[in-house]
PDB file of N, CA and C in Angstrom:
ATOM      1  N   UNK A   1      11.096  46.998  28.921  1.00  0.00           N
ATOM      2  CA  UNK A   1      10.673  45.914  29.786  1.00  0.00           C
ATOM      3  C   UNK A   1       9.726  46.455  30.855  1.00  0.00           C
ATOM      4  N   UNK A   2       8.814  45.690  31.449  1.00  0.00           N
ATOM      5  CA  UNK A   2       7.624  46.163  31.799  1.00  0.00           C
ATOM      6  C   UNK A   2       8.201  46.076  33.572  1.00  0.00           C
ATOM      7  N   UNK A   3       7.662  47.011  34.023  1.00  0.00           N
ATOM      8  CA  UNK A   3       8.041  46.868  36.054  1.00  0.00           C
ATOM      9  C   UNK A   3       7.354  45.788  36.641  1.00  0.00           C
ATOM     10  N   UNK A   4       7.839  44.624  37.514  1.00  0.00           N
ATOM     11  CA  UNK A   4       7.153  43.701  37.920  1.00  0.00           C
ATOM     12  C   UNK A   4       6.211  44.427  38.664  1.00  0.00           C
ATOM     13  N   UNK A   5       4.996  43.570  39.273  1.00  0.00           N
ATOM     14  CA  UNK A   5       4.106  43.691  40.128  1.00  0.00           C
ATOM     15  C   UNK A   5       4.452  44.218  41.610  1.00  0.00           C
ATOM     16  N   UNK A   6       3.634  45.436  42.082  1.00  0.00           N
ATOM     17  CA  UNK A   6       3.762  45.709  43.573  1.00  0.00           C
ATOM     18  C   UNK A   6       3.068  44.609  44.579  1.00  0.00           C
ATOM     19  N   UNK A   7       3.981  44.172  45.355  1.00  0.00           N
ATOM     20  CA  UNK A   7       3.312  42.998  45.954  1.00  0.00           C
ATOM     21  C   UNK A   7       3.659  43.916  47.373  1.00  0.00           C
ATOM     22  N   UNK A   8       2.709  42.210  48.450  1.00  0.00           N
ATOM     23  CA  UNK A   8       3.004  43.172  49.605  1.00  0.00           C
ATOM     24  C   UNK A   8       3.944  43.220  50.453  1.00  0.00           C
ATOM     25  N   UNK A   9       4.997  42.268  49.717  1.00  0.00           N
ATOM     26  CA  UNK A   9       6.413  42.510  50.287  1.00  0.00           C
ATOM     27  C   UNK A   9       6.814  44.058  50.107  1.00  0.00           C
ATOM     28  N   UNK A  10       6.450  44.359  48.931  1.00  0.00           N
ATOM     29  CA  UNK A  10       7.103  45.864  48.816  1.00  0.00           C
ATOM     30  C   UNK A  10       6.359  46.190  49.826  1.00  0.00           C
ATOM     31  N   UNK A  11       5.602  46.875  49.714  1.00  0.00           N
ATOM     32  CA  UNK A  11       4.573  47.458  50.337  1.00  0.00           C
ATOM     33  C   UNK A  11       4.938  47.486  51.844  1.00  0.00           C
ATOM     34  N   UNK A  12       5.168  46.394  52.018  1.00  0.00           N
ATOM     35  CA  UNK A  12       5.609  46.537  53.805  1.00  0.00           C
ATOM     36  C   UNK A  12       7.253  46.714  53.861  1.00  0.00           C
ATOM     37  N   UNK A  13       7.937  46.773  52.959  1.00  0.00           N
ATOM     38  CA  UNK A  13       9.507  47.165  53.011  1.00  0.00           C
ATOM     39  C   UNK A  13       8.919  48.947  52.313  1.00  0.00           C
ATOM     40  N   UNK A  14       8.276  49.830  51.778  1.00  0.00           N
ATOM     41  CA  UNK A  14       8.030  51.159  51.954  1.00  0.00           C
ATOM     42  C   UNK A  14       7.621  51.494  53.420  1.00  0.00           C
ATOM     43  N   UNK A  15       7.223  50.641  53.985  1.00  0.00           N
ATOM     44  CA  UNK A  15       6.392  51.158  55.230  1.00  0.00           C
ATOM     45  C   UNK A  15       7.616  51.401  56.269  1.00  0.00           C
ATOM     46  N   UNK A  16       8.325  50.035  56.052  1.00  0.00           N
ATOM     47  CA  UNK A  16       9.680  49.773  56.890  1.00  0.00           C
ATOM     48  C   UNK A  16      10.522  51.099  56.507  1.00  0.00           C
ATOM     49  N   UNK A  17      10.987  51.590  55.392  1.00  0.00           N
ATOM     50  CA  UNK A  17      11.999  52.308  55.186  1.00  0.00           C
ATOM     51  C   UNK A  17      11.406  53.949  55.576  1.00  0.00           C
ATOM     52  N   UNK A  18       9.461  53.961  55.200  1.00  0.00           N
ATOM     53  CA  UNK A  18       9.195  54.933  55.586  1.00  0.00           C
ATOM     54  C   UNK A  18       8.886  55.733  57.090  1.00  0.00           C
ATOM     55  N   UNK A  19       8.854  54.240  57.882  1.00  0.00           N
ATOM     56  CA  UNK A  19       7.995  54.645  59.106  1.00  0.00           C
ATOM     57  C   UNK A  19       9.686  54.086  60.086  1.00  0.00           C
ATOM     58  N   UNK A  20      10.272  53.156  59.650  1.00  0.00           N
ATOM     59  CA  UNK A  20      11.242  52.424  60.598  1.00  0.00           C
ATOM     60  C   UNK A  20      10.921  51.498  61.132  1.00  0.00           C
ATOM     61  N   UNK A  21       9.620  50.739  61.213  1.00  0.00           N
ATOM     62  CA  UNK A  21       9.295  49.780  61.718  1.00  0.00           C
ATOM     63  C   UNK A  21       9.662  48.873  61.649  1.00  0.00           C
ATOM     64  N   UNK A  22       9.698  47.792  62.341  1.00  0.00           N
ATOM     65  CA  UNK A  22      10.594  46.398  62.103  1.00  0.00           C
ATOM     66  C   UNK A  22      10.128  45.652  60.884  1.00  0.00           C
ATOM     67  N   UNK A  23       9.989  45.136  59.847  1.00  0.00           N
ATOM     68  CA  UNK A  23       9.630  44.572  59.000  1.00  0.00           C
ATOM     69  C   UNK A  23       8.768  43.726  59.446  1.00  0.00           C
ATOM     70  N   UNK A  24       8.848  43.008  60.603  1.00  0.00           N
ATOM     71  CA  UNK A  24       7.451  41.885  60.740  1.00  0.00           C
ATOM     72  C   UNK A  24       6.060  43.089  60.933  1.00  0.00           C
ATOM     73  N   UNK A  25       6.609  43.884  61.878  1.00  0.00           N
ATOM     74  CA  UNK A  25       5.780  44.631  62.495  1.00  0.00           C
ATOM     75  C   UNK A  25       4.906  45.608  60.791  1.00  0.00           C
ATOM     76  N   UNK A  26       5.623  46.311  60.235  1.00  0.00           N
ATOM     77  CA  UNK A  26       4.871  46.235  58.714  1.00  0.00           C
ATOM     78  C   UNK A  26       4.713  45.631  57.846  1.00  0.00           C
ATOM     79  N   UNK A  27       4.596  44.197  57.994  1.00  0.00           N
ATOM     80  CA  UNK A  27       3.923  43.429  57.330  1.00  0.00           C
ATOM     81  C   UNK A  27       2.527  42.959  57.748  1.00  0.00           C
ATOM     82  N   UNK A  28       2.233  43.104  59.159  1.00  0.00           N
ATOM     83  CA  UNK A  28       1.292  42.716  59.653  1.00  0.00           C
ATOM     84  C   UNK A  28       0.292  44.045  59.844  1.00  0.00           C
ATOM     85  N   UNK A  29       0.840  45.431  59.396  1.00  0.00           N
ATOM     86  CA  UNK A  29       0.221  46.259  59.417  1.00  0.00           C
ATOM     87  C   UNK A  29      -0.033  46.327  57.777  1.00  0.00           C
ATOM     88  N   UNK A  30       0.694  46.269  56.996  1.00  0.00           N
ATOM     89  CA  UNK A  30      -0.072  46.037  55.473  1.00  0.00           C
ATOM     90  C   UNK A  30      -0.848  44.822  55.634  1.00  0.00           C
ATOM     91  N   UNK A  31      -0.925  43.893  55.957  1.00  0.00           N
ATOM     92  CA  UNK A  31      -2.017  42.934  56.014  1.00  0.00           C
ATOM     93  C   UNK A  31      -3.353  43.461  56.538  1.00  0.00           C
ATOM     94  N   UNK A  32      -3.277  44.063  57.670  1.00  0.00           N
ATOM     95  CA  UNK A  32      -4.386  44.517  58.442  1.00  0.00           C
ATOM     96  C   UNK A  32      -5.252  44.926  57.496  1.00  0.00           C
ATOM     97  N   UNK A  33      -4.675  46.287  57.130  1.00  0.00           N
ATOM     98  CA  UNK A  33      -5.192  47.421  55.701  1.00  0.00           C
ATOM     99  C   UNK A  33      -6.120  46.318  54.871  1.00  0.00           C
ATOM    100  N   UNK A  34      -5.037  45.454  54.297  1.00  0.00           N
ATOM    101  CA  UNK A  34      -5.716  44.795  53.645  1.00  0.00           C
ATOM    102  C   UNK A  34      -6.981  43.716  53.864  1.00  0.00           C
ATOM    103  N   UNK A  35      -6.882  43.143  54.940  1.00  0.00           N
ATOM    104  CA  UNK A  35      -8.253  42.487  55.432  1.00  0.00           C
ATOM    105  C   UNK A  35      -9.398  43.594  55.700  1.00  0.00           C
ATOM    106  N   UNK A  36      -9.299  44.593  56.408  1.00  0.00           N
ATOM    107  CA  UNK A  36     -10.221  45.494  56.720  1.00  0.00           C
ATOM    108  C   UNK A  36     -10.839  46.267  55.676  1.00  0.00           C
ATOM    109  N   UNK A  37      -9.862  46.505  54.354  1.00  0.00           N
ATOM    110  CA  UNK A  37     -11.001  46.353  52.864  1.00  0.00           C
ATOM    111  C   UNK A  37     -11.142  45.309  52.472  1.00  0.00           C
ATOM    112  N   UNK A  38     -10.852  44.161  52.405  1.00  0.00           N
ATOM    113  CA  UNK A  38     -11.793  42.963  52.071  1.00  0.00           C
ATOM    114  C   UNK A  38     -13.201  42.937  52.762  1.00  0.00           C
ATOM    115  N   UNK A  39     -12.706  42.984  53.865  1.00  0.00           N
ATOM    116  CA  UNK A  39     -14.055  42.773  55.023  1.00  0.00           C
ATOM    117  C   UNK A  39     -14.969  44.072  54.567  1.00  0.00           C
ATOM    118  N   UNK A  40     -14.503  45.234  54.275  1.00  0.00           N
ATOM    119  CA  UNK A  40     -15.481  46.253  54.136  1.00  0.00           C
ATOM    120  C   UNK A  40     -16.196  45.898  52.386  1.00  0.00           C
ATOM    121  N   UNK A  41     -15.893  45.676  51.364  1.00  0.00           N
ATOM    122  CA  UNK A  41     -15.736  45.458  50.107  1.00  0.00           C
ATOM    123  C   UNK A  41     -16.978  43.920  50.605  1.00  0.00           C
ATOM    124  N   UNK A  42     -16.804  42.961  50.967  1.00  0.00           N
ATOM    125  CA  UNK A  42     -17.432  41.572  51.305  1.00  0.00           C
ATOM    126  C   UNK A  42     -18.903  42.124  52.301  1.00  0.00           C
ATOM    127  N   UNK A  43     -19.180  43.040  52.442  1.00  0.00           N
ATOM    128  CA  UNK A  43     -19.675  43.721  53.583  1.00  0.00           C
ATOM    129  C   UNK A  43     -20.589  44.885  52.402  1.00  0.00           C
ATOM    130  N   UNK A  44     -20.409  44.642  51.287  1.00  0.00           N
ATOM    131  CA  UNK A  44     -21.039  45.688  50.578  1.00  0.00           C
ATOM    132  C   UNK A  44     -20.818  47.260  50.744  1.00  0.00           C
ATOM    133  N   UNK A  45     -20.133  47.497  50.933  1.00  0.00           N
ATOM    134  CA  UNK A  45     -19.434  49.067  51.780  1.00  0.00           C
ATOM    135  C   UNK A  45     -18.620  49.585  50.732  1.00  0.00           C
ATOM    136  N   UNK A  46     -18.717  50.761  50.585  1.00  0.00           N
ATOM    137  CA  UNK A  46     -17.475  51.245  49.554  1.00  0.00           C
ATOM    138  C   UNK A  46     -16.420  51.717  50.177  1.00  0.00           C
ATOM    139  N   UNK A  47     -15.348  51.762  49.894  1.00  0.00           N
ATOM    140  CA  UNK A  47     -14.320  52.027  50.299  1.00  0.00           C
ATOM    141  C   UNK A  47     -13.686  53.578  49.930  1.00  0.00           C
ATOM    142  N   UNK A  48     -13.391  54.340  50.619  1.00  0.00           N
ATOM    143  CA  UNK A  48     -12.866  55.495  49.695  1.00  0.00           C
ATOM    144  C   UNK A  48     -11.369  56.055  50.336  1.00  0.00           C
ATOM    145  N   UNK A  49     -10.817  55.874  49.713  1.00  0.00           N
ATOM    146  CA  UNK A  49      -9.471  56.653  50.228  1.00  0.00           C
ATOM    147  C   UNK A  49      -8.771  57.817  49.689  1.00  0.00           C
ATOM    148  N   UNK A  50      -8.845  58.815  50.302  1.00  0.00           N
ATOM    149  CA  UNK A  50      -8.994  60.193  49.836  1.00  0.00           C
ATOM    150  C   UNK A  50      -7.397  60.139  49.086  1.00  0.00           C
ATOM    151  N   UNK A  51      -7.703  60.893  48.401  1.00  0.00           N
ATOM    152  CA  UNK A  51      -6.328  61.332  46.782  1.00  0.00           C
ATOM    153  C   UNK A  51      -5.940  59.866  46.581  1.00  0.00           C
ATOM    154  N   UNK A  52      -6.604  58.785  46.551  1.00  0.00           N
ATOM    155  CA  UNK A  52      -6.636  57.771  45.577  1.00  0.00           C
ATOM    156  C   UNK A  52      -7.456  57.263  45.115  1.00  0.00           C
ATOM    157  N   UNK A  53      -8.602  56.681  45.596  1.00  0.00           N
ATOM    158  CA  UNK A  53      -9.861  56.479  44.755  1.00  0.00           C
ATOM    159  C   UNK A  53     -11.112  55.618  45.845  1.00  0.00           C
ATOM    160  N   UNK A  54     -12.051  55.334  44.869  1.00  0.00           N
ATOM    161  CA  UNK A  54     -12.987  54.598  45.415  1.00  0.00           C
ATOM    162  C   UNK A  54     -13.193  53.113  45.025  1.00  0.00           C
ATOM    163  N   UNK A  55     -12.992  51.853  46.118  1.00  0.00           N
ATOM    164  CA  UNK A  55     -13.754  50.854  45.581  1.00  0.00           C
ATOM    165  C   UNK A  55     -15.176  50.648  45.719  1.00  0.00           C
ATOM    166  N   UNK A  56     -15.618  50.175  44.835  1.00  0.00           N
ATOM    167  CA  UNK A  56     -17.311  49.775  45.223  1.00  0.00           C
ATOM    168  C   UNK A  56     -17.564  48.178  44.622  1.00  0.00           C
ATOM    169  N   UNK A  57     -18.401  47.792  45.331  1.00  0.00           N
ATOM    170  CA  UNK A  57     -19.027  46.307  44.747  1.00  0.00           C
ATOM    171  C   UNK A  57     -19.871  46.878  43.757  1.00  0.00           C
ATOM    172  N   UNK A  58     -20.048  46.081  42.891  1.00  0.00           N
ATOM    173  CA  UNK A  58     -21.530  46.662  41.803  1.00  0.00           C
ATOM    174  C   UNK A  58     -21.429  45.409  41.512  1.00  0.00           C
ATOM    175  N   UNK A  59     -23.305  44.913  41.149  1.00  0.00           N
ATOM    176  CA  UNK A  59     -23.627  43.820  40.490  1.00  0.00           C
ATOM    177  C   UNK A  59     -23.537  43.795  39.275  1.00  0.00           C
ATOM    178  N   UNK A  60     -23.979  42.850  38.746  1.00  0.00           N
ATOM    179  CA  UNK A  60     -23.494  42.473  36.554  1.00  0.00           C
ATOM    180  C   UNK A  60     -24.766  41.551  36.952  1.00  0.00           C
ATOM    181  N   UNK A  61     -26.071  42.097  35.848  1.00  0.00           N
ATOM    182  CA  UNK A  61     -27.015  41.153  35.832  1.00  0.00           C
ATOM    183  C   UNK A  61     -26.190  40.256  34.788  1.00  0.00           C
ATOM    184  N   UNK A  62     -27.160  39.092  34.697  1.00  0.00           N
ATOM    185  CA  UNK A  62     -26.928  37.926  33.985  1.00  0.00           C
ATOM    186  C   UNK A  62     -27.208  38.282  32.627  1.00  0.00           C
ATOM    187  N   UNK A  63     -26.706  37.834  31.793  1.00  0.00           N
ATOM    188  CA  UNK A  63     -26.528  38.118  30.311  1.00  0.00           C
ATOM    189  C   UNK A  63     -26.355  37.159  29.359  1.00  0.00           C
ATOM    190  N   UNK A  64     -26.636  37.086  28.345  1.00  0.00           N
ATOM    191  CA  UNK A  64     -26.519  35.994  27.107  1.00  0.00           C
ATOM    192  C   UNK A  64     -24.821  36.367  26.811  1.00  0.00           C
ATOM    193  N   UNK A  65     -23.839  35.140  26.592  1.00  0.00           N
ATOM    194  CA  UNK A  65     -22.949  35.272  26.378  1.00  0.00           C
ATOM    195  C   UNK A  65     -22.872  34.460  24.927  1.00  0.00           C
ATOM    196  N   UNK A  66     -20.973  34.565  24.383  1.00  0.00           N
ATOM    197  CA  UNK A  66     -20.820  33.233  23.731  1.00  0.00           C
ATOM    198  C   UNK A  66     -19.672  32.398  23.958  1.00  0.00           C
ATOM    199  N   UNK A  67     -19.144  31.514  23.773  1.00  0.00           N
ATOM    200  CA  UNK A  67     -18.190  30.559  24.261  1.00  0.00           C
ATOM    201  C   UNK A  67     -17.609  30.603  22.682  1.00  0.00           C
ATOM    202  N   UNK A  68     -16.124  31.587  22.870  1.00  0.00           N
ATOM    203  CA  UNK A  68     -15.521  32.391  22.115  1.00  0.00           C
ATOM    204  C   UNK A  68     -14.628  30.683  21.167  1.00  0.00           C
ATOM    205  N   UNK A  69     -14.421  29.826  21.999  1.00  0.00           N
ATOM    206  CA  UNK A  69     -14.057  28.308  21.097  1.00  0.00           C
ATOM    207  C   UNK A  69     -15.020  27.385  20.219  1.00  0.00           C
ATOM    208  N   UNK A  70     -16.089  27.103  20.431  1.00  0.00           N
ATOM    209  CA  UNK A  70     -17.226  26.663  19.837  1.00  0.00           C
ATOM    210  C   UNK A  70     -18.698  27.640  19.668  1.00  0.00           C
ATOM    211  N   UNK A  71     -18.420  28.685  19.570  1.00  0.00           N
ATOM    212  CA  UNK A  71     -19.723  29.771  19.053  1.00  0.00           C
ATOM    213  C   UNK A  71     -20.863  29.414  19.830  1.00  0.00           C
ATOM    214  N   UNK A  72     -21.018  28.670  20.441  1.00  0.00           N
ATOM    215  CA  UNK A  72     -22.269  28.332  21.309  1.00  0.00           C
ATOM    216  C   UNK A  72     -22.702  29.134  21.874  1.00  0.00           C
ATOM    217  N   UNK A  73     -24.366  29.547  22.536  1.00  0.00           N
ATOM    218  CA  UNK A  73     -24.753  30.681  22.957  1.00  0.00           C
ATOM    219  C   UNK A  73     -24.760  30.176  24.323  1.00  0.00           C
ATOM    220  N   UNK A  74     -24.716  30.936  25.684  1.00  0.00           N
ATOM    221  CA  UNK A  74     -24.950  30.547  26.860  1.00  0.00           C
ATOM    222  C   UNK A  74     -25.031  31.165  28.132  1.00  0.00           C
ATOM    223  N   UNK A  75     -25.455  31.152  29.262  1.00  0.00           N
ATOM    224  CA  UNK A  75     -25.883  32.232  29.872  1.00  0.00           C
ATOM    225  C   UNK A  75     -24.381  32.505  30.742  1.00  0.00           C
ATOM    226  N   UNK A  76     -24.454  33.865  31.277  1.00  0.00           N
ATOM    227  CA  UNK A  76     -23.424  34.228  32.169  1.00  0.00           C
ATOM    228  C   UNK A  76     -24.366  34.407  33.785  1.00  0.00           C
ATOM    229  N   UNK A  77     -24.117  33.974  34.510  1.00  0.00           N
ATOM    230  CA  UNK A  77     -25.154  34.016  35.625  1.00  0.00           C
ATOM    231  C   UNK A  77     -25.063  35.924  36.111  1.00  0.00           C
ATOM    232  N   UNK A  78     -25.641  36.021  36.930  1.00  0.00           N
ATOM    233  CA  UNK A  78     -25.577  37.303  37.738  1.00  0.00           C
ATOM    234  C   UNK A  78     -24.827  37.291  39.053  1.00  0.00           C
ATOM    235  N   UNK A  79     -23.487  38.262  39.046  1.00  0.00           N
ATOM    236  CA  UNK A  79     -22.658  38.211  39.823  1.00  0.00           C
ATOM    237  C   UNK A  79     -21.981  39.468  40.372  1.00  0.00           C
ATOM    238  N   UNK A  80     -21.458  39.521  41.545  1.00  0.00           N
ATOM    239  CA  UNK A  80     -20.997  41.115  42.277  1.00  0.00           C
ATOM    240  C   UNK A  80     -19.067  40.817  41.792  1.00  0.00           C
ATOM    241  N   UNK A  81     -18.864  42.510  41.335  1.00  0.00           N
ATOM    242  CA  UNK A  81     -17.694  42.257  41.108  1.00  0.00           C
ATOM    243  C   UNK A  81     -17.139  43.915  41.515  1.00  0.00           C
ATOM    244  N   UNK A  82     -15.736  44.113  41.984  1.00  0.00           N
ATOM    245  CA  UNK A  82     -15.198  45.257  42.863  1.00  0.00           C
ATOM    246  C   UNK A  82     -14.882  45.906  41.488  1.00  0.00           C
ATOM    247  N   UNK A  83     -15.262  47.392  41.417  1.00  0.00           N
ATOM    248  CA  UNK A  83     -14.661  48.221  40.592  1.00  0.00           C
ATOM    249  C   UNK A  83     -14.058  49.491  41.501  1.00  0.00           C
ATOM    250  N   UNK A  84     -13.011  49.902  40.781  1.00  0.00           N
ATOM    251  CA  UNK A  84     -12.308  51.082  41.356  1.00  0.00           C
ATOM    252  C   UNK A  84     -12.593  52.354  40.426  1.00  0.00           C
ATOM    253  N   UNK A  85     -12.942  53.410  40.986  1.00  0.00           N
ATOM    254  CA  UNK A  85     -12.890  54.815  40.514  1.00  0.00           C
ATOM    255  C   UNK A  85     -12.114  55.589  41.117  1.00  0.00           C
ATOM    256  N   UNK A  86     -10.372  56.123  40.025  1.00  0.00           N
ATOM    257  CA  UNK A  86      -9.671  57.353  40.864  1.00  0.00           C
ATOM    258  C   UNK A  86     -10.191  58.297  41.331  1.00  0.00           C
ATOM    259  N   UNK A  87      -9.188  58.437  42.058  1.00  0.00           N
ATOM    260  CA  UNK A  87      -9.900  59.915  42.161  1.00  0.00           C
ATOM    261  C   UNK A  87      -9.168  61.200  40.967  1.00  0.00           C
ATOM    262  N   UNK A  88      -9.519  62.545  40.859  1.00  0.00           N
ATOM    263  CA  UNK A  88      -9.333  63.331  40.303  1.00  0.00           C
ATOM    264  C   UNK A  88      -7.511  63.501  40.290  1.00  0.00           C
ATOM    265  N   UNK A  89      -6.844  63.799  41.594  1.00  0.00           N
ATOM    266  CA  UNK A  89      -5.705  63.939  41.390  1.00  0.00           C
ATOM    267  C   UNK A  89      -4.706  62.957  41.152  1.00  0.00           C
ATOM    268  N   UNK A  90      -5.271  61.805  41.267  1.00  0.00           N
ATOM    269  CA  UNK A  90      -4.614  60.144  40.467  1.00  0.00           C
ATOM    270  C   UNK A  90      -4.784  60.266  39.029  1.00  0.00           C
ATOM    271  N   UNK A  91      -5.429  60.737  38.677  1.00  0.00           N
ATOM    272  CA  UNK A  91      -6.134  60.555  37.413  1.00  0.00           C
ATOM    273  C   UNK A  91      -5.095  61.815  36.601  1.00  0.00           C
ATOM    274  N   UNK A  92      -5.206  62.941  36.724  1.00  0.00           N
ATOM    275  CA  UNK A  92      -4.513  64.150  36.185  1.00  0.00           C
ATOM    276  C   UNK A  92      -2.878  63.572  36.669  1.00  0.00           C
ATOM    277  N   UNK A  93      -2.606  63.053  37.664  1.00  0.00           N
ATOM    278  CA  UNK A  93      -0.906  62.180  37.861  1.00  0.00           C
ATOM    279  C   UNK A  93      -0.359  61.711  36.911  1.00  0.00           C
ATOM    280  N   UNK A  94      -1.704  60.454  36.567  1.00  0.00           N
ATOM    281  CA  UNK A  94      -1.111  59.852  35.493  1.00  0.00           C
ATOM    282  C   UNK A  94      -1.229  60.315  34.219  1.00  0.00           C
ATOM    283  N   UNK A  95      -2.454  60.940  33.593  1.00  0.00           N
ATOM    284  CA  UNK A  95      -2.073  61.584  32.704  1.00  0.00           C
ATOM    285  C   UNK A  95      -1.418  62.688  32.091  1.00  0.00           C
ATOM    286  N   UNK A  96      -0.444  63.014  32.919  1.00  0.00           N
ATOM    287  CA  UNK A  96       0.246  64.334  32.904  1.00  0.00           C
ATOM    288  C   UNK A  96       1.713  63.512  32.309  1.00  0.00           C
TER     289      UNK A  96
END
């Protein structure tokens, strides 16, 4: 059976058990984190967080697609979408 999703309840109950903080108080500090890479990511900025990885925006020109229910040909417009690159010691983690 597969592990549910890390949400940011966890996330702010690690912070709680790791740091002691009151639970409101790390929840509003995992939120922060998280707006301040949105805002950086929305902002065209890459993000890098050392021994985990990099986000970056990259564009996707527009492209001929097909509409996989009726075979029809049709365009995909041109659009920015977030990709992540590990870093080296994430990467050798998991594949070890």
């Amino acid at each position: 059976m597969a592990k549910p999703n890390l949400t940011r309840k966890d996330l702010a109950q690690a912070v709680h058990e790791k740091i002691g903080l009151p639970k409101q108080n790390s929840a509003e500090i995992v939120d922060a984190v998280f707006a301040h890479l949105k805002d950086s990511l929305v902002a065209r900025e890459p993000v890098k967080l050392v021994q985990f990885g990099t986000f970056n925006v990259r564009e996707k020109s527009a492209r001929q697609g097909r509409n996989p229910r009726t075979g029809e040909t049709m365009e995909i417009c041109k659009r920015h979408m977030v990709s992540f690159k590990p870093s080296k010691g994430l990467r050798d983690q998991i594949n070890s």
